[in-house]
Protein backbone atom coordinates (compact mmCIF):
# COMPACT_ATOMS: atom_id res chain seq x y z
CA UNK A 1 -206.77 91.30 -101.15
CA UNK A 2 -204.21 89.08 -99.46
CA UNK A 3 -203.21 86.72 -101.28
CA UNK A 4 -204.32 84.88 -104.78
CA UNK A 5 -207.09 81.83 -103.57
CA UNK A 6 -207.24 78.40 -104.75
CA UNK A 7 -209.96 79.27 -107.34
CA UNK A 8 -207.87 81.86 -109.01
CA UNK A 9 -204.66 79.26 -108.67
CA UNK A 10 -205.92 77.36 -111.59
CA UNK A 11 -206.89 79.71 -113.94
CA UNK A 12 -203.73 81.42 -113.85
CA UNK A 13 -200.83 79.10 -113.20
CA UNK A 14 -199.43 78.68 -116.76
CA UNK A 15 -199.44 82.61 -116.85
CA UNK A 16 -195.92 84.10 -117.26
CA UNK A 17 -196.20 87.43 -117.22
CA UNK A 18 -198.36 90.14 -115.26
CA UNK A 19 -199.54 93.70 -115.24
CA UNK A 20 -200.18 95.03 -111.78
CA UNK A 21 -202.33 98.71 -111.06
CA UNK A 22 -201.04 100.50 -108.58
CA UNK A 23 -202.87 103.29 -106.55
CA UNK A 24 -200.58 105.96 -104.89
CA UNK A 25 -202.66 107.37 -102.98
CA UNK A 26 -200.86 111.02 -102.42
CA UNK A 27 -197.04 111.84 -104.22
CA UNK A 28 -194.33 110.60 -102.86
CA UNK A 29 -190.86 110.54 -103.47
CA UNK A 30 -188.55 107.25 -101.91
CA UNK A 31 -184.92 105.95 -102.73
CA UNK A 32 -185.08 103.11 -105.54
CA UNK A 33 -182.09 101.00 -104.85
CA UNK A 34 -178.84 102.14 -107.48
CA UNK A 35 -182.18 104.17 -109.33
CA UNK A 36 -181.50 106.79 -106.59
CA UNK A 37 -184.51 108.91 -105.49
CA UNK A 38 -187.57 108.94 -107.84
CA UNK A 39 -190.84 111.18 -107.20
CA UNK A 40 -194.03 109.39 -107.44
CA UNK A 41 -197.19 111.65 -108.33
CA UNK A 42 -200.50 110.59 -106.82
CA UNK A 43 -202.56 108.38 -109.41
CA UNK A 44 -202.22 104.70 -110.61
CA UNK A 45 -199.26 103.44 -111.98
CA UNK A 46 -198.90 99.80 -114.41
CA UNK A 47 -196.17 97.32 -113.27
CA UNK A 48 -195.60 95.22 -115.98
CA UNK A 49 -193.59 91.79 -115.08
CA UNK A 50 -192.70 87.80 -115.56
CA UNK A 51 -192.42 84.84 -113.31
CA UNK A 52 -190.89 82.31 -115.21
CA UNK A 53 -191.84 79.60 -112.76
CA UNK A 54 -194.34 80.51 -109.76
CA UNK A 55 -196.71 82.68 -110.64
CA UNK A 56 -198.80 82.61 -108.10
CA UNK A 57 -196.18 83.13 -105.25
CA UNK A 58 -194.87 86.34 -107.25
CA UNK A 59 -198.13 87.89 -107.36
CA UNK A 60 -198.66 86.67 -103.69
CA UNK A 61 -195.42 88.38 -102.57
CA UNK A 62 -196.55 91.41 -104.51
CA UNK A 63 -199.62 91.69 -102.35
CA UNK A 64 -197.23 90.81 -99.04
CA UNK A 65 -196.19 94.72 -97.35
CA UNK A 66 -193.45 92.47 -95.33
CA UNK A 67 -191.18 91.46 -96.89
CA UNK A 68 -187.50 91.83 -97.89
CA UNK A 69 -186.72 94.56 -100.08
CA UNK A 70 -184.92 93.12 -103.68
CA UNK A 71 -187.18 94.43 -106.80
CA UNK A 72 -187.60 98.24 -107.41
CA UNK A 73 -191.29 97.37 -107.29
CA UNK A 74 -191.05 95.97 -103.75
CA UNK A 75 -189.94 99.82 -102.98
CA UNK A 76 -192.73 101.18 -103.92
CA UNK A 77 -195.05 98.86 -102.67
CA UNK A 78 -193.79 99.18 -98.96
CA UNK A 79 -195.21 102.43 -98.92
CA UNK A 80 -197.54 102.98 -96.79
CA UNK A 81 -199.36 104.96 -99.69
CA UNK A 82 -199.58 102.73 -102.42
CA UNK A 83 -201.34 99.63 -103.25
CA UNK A 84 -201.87 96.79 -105.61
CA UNK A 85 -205.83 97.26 -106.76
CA UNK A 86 -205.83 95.24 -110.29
CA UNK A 87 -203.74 92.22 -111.58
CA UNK A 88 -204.06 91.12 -115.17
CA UNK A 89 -202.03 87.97 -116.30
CA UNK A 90 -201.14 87.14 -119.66
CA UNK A 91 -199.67 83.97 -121.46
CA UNK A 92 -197.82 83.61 -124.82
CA UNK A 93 -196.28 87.36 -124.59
CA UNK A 94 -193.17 88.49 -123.10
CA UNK A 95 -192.71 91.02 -120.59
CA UNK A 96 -190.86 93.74 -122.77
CA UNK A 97 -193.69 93.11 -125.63
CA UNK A 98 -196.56 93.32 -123.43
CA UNK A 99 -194.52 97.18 -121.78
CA UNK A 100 -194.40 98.01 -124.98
CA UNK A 101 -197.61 97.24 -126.33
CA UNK A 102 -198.93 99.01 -123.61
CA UNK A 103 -197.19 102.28 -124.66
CA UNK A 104 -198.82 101.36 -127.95
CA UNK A 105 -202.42 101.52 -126.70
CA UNK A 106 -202.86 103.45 -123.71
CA UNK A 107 -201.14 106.94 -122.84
CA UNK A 108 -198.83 106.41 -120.21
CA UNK A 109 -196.06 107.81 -118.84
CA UNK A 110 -192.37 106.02 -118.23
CA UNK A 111 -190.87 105.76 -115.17
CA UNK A 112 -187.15 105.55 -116.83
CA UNK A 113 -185.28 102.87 -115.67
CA UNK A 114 -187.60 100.99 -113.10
CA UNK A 115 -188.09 97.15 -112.99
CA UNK A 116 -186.00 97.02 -116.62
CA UNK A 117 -182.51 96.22 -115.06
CA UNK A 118 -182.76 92.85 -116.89
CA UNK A 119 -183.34 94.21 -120.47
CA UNK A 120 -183.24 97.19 -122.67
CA UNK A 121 -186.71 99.06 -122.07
CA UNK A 122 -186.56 101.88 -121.03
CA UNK A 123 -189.41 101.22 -118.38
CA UNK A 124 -191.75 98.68 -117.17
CA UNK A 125 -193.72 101.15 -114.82
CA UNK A 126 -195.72 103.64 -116.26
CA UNK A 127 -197.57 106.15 -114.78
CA UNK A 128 -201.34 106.20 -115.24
CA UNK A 129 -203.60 108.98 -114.82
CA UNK A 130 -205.39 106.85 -112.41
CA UNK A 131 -208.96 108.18 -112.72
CA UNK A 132 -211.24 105.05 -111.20
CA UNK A 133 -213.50 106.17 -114.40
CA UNK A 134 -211.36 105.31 -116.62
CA UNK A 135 -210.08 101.80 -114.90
CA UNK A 136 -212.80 99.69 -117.07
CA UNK A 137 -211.79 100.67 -120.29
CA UNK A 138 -207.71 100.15 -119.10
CA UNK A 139 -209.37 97.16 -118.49
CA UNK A 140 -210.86 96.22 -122.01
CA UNK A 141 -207.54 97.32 -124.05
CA UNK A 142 -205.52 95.58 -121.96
CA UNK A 143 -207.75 92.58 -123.30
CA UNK A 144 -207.09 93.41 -126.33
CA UNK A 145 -203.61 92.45 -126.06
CA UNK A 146 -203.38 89.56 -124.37
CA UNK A 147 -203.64 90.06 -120.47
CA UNK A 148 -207.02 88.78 -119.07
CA UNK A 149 -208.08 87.40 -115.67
CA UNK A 150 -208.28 90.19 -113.73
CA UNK A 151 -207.98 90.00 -110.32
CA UNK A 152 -208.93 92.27 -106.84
């Protein structure tokens, strides 16, 4: 997918925060701005983060392989091996609750320090197992707390 369409637009504009799936499609290892080099194994990784205002153009820029380099998620996603291929949204929870929620209900593993420069998580991506199998019921408990809409 491209880019969010107008249909989606509406549903999801007064969302806040977002959880994005991430395939890596073979294990990688890449420099992460001041996080130094990090090794990325092959599977599906969750991205969990906010847009305060513009929603929609933060999830489009997510989706965007050009583009200037300024999140450790827009690291990652310039590689030519990994790729957005879910986005949840989610209203009335912040981004550190929803990360940590997550940790609650699925087992994941943290990626220490990345996309948490801005609070005191110790992660907001967490590695996945990744198995397509198991994608639907990701799916279903991330319903259960709070994200919906899911998109690609």
């Amino acid at each position: 997918m491209s880019e969010i369409d107008s249909f989606h637009t509406r549903e999801i504009i007064h969302c806040k925060v977002y959880v994005l799936y991430i395939n890596v499609r073979k294990s990688i290892s890449i420099s992460v701005g001041r996080l130094g080099k990090i090794s990325f194994k092959k599977g599906g990784y969750l991205y969990i983060g906010s847009a305060k205002k513009g929603i929609i153009n933060r999830l489009n820029r997510h989706l965007r392989k050009s583009k200037k380099i300024f999140w450790h998620i827009d690291y990652l996603l310039y590689q030519d091996e990994s790729e957005i291929s879910k986005i949840w949204v989610a209203d009335n929870i912040r981004e550190c609750n929803l990360a940590k929620r997550i940790r609650q209900f699925i087992q994941v593993e943290q990626i220490k320090g990345f996309g948490c420069s801005d609070c005191r998580c110790l992660s907001h991506l967490l590695y996945y197992d990744g198995k397509k199998d198991r994608l639907s019921c990701l799916a279903k408990k991330l319903k259960l707390i709070n994200c919906y809409s899911e998109y690609i």
